[in-house]
Every structure is written in structure tokens, then in C-alpha cells.
N, C-alpha and C. Protein backbone atom coordinates (compact mmCIF):
# COMPACT_ATOMS: atom_id res chain seq x y z
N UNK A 1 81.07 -149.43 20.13
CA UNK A 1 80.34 -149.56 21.38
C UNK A 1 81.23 -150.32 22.36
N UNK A 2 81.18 -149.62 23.84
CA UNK A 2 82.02 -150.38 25.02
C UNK A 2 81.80 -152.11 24.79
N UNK A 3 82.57 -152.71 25.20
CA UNK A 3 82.37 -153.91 25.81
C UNK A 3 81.13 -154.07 26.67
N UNK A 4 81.59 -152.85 27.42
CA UNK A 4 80.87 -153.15 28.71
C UNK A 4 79.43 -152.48 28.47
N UNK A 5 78.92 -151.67 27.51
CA UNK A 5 77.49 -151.48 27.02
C UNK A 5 76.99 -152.92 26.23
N UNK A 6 77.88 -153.22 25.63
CA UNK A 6 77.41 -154.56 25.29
C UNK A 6 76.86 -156.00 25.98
N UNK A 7 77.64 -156.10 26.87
CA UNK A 7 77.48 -156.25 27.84
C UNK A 7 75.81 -156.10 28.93
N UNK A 8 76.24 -154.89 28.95
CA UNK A 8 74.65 -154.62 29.84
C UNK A 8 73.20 -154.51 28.81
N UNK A 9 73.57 -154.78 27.76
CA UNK A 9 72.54 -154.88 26.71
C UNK A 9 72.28 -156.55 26.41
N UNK A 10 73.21 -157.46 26.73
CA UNK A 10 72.62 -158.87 26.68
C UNK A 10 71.95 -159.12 28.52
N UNK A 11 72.35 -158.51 29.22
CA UNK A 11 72.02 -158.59 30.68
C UNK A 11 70.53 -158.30 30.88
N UNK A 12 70.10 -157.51 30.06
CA UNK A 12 68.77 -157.30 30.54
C UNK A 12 68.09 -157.74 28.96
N UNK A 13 68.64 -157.99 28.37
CA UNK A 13 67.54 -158.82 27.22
C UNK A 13 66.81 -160.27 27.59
N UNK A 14 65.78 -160.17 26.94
CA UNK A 14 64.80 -161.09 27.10
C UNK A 14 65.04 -162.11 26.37
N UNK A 15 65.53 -161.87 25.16
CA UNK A 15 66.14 -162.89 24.38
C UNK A 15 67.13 -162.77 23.42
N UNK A 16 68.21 -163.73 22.83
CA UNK A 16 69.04 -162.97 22.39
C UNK A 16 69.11 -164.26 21.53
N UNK A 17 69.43 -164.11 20.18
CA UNK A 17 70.28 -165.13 19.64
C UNK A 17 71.42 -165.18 18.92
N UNK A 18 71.87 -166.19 18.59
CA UNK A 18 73.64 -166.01 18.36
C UNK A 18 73.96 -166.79 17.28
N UNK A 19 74.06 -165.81 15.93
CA UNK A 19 74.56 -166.97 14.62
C UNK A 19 75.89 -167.18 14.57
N UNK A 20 75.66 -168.06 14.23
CA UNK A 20 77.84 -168.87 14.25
C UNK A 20 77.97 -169.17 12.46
N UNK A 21 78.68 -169.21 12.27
CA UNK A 21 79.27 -169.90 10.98
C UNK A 21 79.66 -171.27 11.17
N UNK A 22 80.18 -171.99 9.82
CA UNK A 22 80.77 -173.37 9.85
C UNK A 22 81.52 -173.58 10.90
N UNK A 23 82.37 -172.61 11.30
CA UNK A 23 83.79 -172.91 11.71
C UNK A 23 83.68 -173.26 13.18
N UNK A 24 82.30 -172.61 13.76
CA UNK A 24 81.74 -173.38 14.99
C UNK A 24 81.96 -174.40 15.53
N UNK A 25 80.99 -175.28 14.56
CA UNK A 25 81.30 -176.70 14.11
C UNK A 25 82.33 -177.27 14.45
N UNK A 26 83.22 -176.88 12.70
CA UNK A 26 84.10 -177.16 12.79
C UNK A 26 85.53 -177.84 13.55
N UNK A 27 85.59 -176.66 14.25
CA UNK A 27 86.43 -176.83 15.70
C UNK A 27 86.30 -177.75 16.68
N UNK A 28 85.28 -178.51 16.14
CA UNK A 28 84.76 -179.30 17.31
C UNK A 28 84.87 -181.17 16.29
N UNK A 29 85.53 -180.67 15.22
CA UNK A 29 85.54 -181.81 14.30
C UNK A 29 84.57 -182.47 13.35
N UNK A 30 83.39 -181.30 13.03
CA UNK A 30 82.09 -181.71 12.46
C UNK A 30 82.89 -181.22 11.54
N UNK A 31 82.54 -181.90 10.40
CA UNK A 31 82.70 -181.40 8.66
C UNK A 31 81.92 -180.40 7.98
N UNK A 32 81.95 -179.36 7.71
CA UNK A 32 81.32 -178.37 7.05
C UNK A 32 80.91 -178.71 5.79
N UNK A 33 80.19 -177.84 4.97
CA UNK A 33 79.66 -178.12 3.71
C UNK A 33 80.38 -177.61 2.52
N UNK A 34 81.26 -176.33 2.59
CA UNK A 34 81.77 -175.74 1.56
C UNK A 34 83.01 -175.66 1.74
N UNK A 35 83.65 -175.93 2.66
CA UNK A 35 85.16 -175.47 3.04
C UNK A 35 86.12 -176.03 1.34
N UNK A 36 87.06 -175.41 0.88
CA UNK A 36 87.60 -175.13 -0.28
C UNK A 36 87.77 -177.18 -0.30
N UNK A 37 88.75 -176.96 1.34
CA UNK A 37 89.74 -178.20 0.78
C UNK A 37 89.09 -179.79 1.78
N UNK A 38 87.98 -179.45 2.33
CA UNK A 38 87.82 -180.27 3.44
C UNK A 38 86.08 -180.37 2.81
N UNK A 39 85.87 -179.44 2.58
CA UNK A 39 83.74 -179.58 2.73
C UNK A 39 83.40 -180.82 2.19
N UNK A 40 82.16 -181.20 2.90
CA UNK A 40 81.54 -182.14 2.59
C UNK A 40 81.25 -182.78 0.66
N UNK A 41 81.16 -181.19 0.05
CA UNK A 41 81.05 -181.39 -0.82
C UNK A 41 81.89 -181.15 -1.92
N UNK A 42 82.98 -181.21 -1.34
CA UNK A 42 84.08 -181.41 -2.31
C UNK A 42 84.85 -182.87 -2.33
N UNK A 43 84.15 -183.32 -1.31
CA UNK A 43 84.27 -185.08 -1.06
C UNK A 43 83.30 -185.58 -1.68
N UNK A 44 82.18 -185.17 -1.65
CA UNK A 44 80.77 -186.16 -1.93
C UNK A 44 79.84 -185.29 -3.37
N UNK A 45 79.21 -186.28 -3.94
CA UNK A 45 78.45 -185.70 -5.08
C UNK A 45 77.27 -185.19 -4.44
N UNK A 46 76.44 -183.66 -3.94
CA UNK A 46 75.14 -183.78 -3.29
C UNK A 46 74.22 -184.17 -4.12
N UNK A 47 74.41 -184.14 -5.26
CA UNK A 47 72.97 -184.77 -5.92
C UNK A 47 72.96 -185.96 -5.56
N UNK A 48 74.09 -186.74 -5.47
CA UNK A 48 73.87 -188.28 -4.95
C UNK A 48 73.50 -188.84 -3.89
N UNK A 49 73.43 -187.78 -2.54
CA UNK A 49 72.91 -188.22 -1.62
C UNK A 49 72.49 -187.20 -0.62
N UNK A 50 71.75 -185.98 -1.45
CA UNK A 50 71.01 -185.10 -0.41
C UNK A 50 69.94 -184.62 -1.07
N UNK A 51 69.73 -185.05 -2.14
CA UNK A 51 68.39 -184.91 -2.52
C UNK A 51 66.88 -185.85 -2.72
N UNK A 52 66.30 -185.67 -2.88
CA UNK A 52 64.66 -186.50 -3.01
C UNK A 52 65.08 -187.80 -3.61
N UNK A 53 65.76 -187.16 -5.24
CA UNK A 53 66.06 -188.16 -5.68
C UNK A 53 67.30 -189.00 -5.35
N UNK A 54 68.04 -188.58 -5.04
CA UNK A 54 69.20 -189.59 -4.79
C UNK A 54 68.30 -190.55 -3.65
N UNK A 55 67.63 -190.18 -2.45
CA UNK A 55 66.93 -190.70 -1.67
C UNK A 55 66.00 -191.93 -2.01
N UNK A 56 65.47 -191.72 -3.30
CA UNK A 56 64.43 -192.79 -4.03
C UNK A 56 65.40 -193.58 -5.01
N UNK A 57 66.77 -193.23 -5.18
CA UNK A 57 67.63 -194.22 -6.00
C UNK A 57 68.17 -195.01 -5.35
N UNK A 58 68.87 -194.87 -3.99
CA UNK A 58 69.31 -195.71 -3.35
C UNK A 58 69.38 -194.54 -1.57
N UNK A 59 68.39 -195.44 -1.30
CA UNK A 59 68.09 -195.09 0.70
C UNK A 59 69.18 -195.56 1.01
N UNK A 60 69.66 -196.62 0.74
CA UNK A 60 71.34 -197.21 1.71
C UNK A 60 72.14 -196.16 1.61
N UNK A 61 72.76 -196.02 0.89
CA UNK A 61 73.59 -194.92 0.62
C UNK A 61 73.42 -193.78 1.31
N UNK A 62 71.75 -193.08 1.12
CA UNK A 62 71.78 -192.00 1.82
C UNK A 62 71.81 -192.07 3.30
N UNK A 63 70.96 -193.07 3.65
CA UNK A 63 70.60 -193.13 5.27
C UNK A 63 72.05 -193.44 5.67
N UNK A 64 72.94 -194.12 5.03
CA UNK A 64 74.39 -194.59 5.72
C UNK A 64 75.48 -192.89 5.58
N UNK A 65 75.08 -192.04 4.98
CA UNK A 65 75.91 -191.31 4.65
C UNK A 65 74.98 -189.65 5.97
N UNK A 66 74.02 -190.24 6.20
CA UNK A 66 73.73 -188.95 7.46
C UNK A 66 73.61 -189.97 8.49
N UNK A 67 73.65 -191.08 8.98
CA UNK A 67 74.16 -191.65 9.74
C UNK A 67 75.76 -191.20 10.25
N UNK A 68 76.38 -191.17 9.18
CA UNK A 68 77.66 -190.54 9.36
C UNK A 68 77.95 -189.78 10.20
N UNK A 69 77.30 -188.61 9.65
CA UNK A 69 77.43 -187.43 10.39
C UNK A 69 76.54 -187.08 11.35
N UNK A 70 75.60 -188.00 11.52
CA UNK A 70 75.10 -188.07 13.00
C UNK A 70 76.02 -188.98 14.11
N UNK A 71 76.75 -189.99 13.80
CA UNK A 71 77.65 -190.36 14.63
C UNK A 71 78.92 -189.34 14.54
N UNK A 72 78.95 -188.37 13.51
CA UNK A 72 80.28 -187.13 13.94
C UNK A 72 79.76 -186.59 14.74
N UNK A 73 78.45 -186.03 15.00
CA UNK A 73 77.88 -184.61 15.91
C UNK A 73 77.96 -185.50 16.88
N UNK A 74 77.77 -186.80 17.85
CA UNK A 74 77.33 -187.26 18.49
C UNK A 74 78.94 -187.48 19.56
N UNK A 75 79.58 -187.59 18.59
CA UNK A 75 81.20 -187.87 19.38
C UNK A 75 82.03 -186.07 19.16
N UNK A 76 81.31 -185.76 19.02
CA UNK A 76 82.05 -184.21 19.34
C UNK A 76 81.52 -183.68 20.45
N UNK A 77 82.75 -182.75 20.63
CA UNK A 77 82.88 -182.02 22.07
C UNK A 77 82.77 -180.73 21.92
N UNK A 78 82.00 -180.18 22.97
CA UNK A 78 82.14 -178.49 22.69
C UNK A 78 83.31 -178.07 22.59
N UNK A 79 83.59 -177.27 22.33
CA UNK A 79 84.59 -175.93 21.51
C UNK A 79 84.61 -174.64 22.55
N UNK A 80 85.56 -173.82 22.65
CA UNK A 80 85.39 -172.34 23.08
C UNK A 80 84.16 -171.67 22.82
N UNK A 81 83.72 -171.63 21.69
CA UNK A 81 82.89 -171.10 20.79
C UNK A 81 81.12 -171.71 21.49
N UNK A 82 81.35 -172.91 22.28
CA UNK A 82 79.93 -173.62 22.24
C UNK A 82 79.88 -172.97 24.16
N UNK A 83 80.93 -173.16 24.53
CA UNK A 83 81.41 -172.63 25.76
C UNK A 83 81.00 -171.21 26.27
N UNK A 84 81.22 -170.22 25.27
CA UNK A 84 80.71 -168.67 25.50
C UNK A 84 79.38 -168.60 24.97
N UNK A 85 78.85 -169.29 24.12
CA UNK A 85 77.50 -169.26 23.96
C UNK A 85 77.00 -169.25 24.65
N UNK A 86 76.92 -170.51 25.47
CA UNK A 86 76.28 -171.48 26.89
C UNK A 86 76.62 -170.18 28.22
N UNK A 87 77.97 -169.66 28.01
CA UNK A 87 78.56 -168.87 29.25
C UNK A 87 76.64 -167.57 29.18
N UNK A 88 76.40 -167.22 27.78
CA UNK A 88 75.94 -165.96 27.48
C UNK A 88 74.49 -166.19 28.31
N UNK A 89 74.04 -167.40 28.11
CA UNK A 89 72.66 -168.29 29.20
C UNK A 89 72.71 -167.84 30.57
């Protein structure tokens, strides 16, 4: 399909949405979850701090460890990727 049918098919839609992968993120310096050599969880145990229970064994730990990564999302910058999304609005 043209570009440019593509194009005139988000132009008159009513709504459109747009799935991204990790690498979204990524690019923007957020840590992903599976990446081979980088994911979250090839650093961190998730049973230890993303589940119910890790949560009822020790809250410090967990609340300090999505604290984390709420101060990563918070100091990141859009990306190309967050840029053409926003452009597609």
C-alpha cells in the first residue's frame, strides 16, 4: 500500500492507535524487561521484587526498586519514535 494511501487513511480516522515495542523506550534510556544483555531481568531476580510476595517480604526493596524506574521515566526525553507518534495527533 502507497505511503500516501496510508497516509489518507490515518487523516480521516477517528481513532488510531500505535503499538511500539521495548526499543521505544529504550532509546530514550528507559531499561526494558527482556533485552538479552541489558533487561531488567537479567540484572534483577523478578520474584524478588515484582511480585505480591516479594512485596509482603520486604516493601523497601520493592518500593525503592520502582521508585527507580520512576525516576528513569521521569528524566527521559522523547526519542524520534515519541516525536512521530505525537507528529501522527
Amino acid at each position: 500500500m502507497p505511503i500516501t494511501t496510508i497516509a489518507e487513511h490515518l487523516r480521516v480516522a477517528k481513532h488510531v492507535v500505535v503499538f511500539t515495542g521495548a526499543s521505544a523506550s529504550a532509546e530514550s534510556g528507559i531499561p526494558t524487561f527482556r533485552d538479552a544483555l541489558t533487561g531488567l531481568w537479567e540484572n534483577f531476580d523478578a520474584s524478588k521484587i515484582a511480585t505480591a510476595e516479594a512485596f509482603r517480604a520486604d516493601p523497601g526493596l520493592c518500593w525503592g526498586w520502582y521508585e527507580w524506574r520512576r525516576r528513569k521515566v521521569t528524566q527521559a526525553q522523547p526519542n524520534g519514535a515519541h516525536h512521530a507518534i505525537a507528529q501522527l495527533a
